[in-house]
Protein backbone atom coordinates (compact mmCIF):
# COMPACT_ATOMS: atom_id res chain seq x y z
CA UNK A 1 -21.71 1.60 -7.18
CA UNK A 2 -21.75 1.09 -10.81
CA UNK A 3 -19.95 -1.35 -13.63
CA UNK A 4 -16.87 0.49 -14.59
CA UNK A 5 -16.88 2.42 -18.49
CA UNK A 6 -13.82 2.84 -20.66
CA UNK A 7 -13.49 6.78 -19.90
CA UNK A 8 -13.21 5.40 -16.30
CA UNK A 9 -9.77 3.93 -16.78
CA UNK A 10 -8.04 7.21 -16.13
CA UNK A 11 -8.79 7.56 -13.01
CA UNK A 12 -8.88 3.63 -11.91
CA UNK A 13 -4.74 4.59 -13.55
CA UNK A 14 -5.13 7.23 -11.20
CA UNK A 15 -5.67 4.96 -7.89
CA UNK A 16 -3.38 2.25 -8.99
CA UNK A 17 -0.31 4.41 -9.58
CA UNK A 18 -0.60 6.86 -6.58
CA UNK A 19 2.74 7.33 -5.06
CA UNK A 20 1.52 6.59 -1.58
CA UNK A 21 -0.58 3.60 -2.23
CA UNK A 22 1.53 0.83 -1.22
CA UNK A 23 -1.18 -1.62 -2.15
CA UNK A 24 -0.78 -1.24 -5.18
CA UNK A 25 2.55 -3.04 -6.42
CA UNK A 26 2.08 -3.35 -10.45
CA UNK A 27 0.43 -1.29 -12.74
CA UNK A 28 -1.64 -2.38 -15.72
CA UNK A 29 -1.89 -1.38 -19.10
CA UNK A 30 -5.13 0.61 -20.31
CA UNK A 31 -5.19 -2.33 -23.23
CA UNK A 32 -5.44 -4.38 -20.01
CA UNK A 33 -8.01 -2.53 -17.95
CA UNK A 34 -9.91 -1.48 -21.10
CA UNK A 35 -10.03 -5.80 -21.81
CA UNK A 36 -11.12 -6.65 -18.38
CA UNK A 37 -13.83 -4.25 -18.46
CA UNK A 38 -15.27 -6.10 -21.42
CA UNK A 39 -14.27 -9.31 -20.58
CA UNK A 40 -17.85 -11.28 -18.76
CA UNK A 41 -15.52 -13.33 -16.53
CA UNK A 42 -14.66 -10.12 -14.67
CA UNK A 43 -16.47 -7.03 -13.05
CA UNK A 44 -15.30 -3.63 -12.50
CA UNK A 45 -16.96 -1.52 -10.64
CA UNK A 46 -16.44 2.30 -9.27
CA UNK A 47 -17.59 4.38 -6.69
CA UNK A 48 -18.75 7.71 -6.66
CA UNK A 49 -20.48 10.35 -4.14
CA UNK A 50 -21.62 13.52 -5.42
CA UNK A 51 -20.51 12.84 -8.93
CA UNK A 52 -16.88 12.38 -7.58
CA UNK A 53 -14.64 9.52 -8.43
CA UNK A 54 -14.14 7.90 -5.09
CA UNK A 55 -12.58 4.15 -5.92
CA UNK A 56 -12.80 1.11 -8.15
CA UNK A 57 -12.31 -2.89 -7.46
CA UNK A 58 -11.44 -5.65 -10.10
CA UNK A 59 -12.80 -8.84 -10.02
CA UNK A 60 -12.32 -11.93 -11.84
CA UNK A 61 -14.23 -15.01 -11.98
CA UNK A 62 -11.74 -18.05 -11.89
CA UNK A 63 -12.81 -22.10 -11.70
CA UNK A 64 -11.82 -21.72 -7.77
CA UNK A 65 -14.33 -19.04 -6.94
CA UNK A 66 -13.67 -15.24 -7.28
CA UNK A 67 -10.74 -13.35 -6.20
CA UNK A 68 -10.41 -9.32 -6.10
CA UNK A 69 -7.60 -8.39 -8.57
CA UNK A 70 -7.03 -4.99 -7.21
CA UNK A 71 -9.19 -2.53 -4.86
CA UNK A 72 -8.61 0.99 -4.31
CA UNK A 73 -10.03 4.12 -2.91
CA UNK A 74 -8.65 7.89 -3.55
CA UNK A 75 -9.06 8.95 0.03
CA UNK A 76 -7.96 6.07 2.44
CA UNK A 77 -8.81 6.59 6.14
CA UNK A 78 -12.10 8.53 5.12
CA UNK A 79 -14.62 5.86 5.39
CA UNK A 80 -15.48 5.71 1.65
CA UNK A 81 -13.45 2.10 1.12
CA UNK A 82 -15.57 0.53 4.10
CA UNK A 83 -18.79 1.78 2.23
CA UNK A 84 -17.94 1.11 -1.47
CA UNK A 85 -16.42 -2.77 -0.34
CA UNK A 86 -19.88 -3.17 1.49
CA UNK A 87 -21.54 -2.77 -1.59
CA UNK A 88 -18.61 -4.89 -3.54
CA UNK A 89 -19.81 -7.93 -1.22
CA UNK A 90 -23.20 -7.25 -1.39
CA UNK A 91 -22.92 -7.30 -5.40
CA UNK A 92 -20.92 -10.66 -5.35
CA UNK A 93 -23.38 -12.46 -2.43
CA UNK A 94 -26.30 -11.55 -4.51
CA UNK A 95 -24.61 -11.99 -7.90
CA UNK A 96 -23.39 -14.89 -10.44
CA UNK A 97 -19.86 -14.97 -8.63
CA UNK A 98 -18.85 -17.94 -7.63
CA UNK A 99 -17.20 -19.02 -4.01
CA UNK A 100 -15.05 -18.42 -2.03
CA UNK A 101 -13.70 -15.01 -2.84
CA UNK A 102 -10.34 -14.31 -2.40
CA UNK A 103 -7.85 -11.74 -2.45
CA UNK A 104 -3.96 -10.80 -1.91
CA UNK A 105 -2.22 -8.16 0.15
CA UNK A 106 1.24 -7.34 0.83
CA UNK A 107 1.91 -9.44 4.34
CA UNK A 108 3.26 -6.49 6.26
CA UNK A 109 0.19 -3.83 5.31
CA UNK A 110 -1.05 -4.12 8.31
CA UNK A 111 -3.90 -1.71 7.91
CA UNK A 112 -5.25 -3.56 4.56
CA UNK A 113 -5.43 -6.47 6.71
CA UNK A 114 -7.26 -5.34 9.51
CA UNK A 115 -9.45 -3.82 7.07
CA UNK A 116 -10.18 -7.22 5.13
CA UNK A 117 -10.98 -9.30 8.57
CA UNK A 118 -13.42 -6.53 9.40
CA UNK A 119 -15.29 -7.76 6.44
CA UNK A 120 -15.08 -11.59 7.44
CA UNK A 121 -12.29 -12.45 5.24
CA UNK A 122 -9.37 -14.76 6.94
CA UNK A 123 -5.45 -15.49 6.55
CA UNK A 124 -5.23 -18.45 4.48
CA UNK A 125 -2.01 -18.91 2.46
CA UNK A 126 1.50 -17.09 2.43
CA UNK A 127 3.31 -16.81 -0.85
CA UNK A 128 6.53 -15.38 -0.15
CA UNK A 129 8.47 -13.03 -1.83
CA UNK A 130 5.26 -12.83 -4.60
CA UNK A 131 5.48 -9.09 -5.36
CA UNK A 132 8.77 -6.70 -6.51
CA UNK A 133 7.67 -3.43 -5.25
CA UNK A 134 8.02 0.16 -7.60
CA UNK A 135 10.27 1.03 -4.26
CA UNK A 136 11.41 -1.08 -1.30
CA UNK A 137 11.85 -4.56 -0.29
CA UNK A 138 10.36 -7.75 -2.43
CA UNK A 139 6.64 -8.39 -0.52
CA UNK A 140 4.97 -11.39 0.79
CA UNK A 141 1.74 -11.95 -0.53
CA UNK A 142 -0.81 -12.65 2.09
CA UNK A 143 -3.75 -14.80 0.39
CA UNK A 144 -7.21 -14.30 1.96
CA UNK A 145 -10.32 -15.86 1.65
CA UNK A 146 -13.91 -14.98 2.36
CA UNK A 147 -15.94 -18.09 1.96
CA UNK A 148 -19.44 -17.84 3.55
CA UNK A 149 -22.63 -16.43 1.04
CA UNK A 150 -23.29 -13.97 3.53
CA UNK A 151 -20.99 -10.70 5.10
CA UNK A 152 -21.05 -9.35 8.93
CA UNK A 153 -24.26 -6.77 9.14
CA UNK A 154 -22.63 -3.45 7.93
CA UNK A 155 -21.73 -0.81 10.30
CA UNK A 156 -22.07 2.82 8.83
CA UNK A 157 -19.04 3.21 11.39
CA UNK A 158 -16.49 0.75 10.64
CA UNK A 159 -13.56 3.14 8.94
């Protein structure tokens, strides 16, 4: 895992507008990813193996702790998102981010979910009808929050 360049934003543009990627409900500018990049109250960071773009996640330091602007892998299902957010968590337990970290997902991706409470994160807030989707129905935003300094021991298994 590494802190995210400015030739990176093609292919974080990549991840955030792939047509099956339902997590991913608004695109951003490059101004806007370029800006958060530079910007020291946010982190971006990407993922590679073998000198392959794997996935990036956004974070932004607010006064109520951190929250996770957007998180994305290329290859969902493969294993790589469990390893790269293992290292996200790692990076904000150990680093100058403050508590608790949050994050949103659509209420009915069920999958994202399960994925988040694997990592300790919980259901804390609903905010209906937050998100107009590119396609489909208006979402629910599902708020959760990961508040403890530490992260369940990581399992090279979880998927």
């Amino acid at each position: 895992m590494r802190f995210a360049a400015h030739d990176d934003v093609t292919s974080i543009q990549s991840d955030l507008n792939a047509p099956d990627n339902m997590s991913k409900i608004e695109g951003y500018s490059d101004e806007r990813l370029h800006a958060a990049i530079d910007d020291t109250q946010m982190a971006v960071f990407v993922w590679e193996e073998d000198d392959q773009w794997q996935g990036f996640c956004w974070l932004r330091k607010t006064s109520e702790g951190t929250k996770i602007e957007e998180f994305g892998v290329g290859a969902p299902g493969a294993g790589v998102g469990s390893r790269f957010f293992a290292d996200v968590l790692d990076a904000v337990i150990q680093g100058d981010f403050p508590t608790p970290l949050s994050l949103a997902v659509a209420a009915d991706n069920t999958a994202a979910i399960r994925f988040y409470e694997r990592f300790g994160f919980m259901k804390s807030k609903l905010k209906p009808s937050a998100w107009k989707r590119r396609q489909g129905p208006i979402a629910d935003a599902l708020i959760m929050t990961h508040a403890h300094r530490s992260r369940p021991a990581r399992n090279e298994n979880m998927t």
